[in-house]
Protein backbone atom coordinates (compact mmCIF):
# COMPACT_ATOMS: atom_id res chain seq x y z
CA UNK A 1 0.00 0.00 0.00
CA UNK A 2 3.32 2.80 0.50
CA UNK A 3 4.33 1.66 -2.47
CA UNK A 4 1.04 2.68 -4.23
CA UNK A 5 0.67 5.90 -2.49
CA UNK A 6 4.61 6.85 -3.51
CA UNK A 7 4.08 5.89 -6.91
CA UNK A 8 1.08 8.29 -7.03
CA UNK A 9 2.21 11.22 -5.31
CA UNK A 10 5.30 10.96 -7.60
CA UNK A 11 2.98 10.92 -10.33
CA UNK A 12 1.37 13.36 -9.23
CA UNK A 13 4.31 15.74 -8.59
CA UNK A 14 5.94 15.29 -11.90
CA UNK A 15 2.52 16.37 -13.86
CA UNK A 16 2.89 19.64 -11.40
CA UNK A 17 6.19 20.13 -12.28
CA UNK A 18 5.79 19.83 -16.51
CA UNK A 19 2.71 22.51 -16.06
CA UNK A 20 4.82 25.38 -14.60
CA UNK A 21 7.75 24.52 -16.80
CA UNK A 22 8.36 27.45 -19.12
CA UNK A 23 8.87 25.83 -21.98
CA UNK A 24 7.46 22.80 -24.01
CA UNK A 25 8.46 20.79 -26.76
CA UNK A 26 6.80 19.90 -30.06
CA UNK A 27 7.20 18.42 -33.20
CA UNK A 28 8.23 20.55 -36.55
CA UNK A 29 7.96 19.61 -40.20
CA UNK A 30 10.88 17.72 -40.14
CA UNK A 31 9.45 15.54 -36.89
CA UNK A 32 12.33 17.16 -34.71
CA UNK A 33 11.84 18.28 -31.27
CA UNK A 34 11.58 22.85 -31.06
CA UNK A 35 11.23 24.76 -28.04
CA UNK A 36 8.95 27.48 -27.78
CA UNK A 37 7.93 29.90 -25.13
CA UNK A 38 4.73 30.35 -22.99
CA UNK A 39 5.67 32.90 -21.18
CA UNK A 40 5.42 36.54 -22.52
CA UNK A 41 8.63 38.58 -22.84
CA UNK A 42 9.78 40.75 -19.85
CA UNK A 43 8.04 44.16 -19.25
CA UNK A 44 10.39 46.29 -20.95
CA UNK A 45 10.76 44.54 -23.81
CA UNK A 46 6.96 43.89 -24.62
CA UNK A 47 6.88 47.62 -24.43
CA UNK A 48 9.78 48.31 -26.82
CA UNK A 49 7.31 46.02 -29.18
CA UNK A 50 4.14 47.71 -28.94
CA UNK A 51 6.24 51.36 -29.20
CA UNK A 52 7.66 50.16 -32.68
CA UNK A 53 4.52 48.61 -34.00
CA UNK A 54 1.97 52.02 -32.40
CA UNK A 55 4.99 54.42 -34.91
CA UNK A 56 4.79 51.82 -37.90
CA UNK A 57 0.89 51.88 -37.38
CA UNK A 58 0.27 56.36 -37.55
CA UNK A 59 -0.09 57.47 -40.86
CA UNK A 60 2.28 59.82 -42.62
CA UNK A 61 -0.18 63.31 -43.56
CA UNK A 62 1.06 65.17 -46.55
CA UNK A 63 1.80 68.74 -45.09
CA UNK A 64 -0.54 71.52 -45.66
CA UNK A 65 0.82 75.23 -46.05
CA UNK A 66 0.53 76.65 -42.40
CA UNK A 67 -0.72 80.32 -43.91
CA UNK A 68 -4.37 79.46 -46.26
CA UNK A 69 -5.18 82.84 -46.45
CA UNK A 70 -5.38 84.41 -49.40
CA UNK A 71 -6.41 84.85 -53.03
CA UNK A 72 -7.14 81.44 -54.92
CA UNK A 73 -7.80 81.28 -59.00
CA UNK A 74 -10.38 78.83 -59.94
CA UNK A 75 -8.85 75.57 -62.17
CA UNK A 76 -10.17 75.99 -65.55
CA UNK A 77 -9.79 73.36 -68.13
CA UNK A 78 -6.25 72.82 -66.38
CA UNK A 79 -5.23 76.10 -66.16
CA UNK A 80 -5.36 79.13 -63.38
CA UNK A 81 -8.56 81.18 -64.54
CA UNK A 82 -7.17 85.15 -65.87
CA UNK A 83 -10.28 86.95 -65.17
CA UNK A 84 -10.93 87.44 -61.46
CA UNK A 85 -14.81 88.04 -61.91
CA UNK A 86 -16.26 85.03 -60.07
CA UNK A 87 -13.14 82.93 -60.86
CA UNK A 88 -11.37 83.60 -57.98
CA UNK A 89 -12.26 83.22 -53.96
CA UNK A 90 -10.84 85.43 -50.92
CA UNK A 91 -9.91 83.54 -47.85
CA UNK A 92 -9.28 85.40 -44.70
CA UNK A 93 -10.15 83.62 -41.43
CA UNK A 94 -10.08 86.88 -39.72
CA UNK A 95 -12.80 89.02 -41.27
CA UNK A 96 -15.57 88.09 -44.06
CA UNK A 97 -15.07 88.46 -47.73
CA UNK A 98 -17.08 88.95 -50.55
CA UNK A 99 -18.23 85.85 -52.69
CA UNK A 100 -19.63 85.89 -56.33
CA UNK A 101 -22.75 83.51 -56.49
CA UNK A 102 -23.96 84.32 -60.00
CA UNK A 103 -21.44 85.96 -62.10
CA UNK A 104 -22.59 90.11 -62.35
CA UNK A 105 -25.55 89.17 -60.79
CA UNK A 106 -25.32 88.53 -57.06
CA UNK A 107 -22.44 88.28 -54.32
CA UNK A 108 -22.61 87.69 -50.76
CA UNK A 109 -20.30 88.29 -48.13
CA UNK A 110 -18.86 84.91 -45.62
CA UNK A 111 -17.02 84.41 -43.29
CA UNK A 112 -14.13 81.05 -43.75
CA UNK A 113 -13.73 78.97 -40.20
CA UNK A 114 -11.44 76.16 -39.86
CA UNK A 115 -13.20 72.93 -39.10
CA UNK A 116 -9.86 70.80 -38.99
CA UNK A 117 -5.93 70.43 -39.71
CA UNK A 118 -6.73 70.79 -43.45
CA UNK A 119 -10.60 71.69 -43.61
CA UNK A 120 -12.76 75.40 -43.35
CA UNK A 121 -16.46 75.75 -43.62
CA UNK A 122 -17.59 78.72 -45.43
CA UNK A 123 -20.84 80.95 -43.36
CA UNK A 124 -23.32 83.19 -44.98
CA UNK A 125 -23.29 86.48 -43.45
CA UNK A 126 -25.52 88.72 -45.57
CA UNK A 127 -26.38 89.85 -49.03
CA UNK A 128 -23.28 92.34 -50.60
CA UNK A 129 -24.61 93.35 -53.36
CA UNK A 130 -27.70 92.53 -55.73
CA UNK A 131 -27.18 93.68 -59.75
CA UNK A 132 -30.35 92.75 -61.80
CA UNK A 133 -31.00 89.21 -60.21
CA UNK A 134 -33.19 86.86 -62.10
CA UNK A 135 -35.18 86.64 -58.90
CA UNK A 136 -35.20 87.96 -55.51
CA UNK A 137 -33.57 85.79 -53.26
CA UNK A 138 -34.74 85.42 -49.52
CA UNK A 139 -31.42 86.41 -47.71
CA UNK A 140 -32.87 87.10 -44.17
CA UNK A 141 -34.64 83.51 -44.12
CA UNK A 142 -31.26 82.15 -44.52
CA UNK A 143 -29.26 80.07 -41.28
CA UNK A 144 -26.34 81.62 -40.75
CA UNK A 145 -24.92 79.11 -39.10
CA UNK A 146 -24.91 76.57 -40.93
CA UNK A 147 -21.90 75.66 -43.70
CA UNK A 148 -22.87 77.11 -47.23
CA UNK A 149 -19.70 75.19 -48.53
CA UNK A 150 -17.01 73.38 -47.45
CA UNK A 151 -13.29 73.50 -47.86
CA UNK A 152 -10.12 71.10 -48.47
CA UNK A 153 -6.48 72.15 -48.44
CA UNK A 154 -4.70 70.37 -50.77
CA UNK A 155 -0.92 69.20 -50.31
CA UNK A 156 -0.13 71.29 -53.16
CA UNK A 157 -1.13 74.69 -52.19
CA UNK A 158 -4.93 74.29 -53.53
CA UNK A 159 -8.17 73.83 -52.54
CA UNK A 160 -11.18 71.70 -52.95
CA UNK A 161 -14.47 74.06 -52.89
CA UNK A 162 -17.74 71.84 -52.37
CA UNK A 163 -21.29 73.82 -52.74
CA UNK A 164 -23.62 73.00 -50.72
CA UNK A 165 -26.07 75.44 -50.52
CA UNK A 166 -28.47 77.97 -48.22
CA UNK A 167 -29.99 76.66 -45.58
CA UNK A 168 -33.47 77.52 -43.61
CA UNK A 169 -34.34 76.33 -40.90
CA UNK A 170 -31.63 73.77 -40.83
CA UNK A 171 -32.14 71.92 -44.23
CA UNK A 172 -31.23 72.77 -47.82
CA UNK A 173 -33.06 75.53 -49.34
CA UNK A 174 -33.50 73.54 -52.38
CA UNK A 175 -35.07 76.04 -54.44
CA UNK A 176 -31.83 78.21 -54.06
CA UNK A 177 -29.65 75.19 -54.15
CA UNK A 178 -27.87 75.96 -57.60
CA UNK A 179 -26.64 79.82 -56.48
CA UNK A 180 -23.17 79.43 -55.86
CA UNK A 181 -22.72 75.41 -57.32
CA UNK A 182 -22.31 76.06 -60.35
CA UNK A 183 -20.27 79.35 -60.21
CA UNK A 184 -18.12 78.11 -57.48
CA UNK A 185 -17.81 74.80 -56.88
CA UNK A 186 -14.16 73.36 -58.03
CA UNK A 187 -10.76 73.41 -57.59
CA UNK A 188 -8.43 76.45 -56.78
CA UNK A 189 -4.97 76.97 -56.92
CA UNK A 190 -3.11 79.98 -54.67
CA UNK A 191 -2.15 82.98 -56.16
């Protein structure tokens, strides 16, 4: 009966022993014994790991100009428009400008505000001037603060202009939707 209980507890005590080992041996391809690890690496090193794999992971962002104010020419068939007369945009983050919506017809005045590293939103402020409009437009019913367009700074000193229109009462003022798309929306390249 000792001899039964030894030969168990030593049983017993080897199994214990090959659990907390550290390593552990297996088969390859070939059918010859590797050892491989169970236990992580030590602090420091795990860390140097994940700090090297969090750098490879960030994205490299082209650099945008740090000054964006200024004049910009509209992109017309490839090239920088010549006439300034709707074909070009004022951006001053400072103070408003003066926009052309429909070329000798109607202009407005807005005020450009940074919405991120490389973005602006463009604001309606008020009517500038009115010559001969095809229709009276209803610039008092318009939100003022809500985006009329949207900006992107491009890499290479331009910028993306996207229309997207007057607003009341928080949604599109579809029937006023075209002022300003087709005259301004585009690409512009610094002066």
């Amino acid at each position: 009966m000792r001899k039964l209980i030894f030969l168990l507890l030593s049983v017993v005590l080897v199994g214990c022993n090959d659990r907390k080992s550290t390593t552990t041996t297996s088969s390859d391809v070939n059918g010859q014994d590797t050892i491989s690890s169970e236990m992580p690496p030590p602090g420091n090193i795990q860390e140097e790991r994940d700090a090297v794999q969090t750098e490879r992971a960030e994205p490299v962002q082209p650099e945008i100009a740090a000054n964006l104010d200024g004049r910009y020419r509209k992109i017309v068939d490839g090239k920088a428009a010549t006439d300034c007369n709707c074909d070009c945009i004022e951006i001053d983050f400072d103070k408003p400008t003066e926009w052309c919506i429909d070329k000798d017809k109607l202009y407005i005045t807005a005020q450009t505000r940074k919405s991120g590293e490389n973005t602006a939103d463009l604001f309606f402020i008020s009517a500038s001037r009115e010559i001969e409009p095809d229709r009276a437009l209803p610039w008092d019913d318009f939100d003022k603060n809500i985006p009329i367009a949207t900006l992107v700074f491009t890499p290479d000193g331009g910028v993306e202009l996207d229309w997207l229109g007057f607003s009341t009462n928080g949604e599109v003022a579809t029937d006023y939707a075209l002022y300003g798309k087709k005259t301004l929306e585009g690409t512009y390249k610094k002066e």
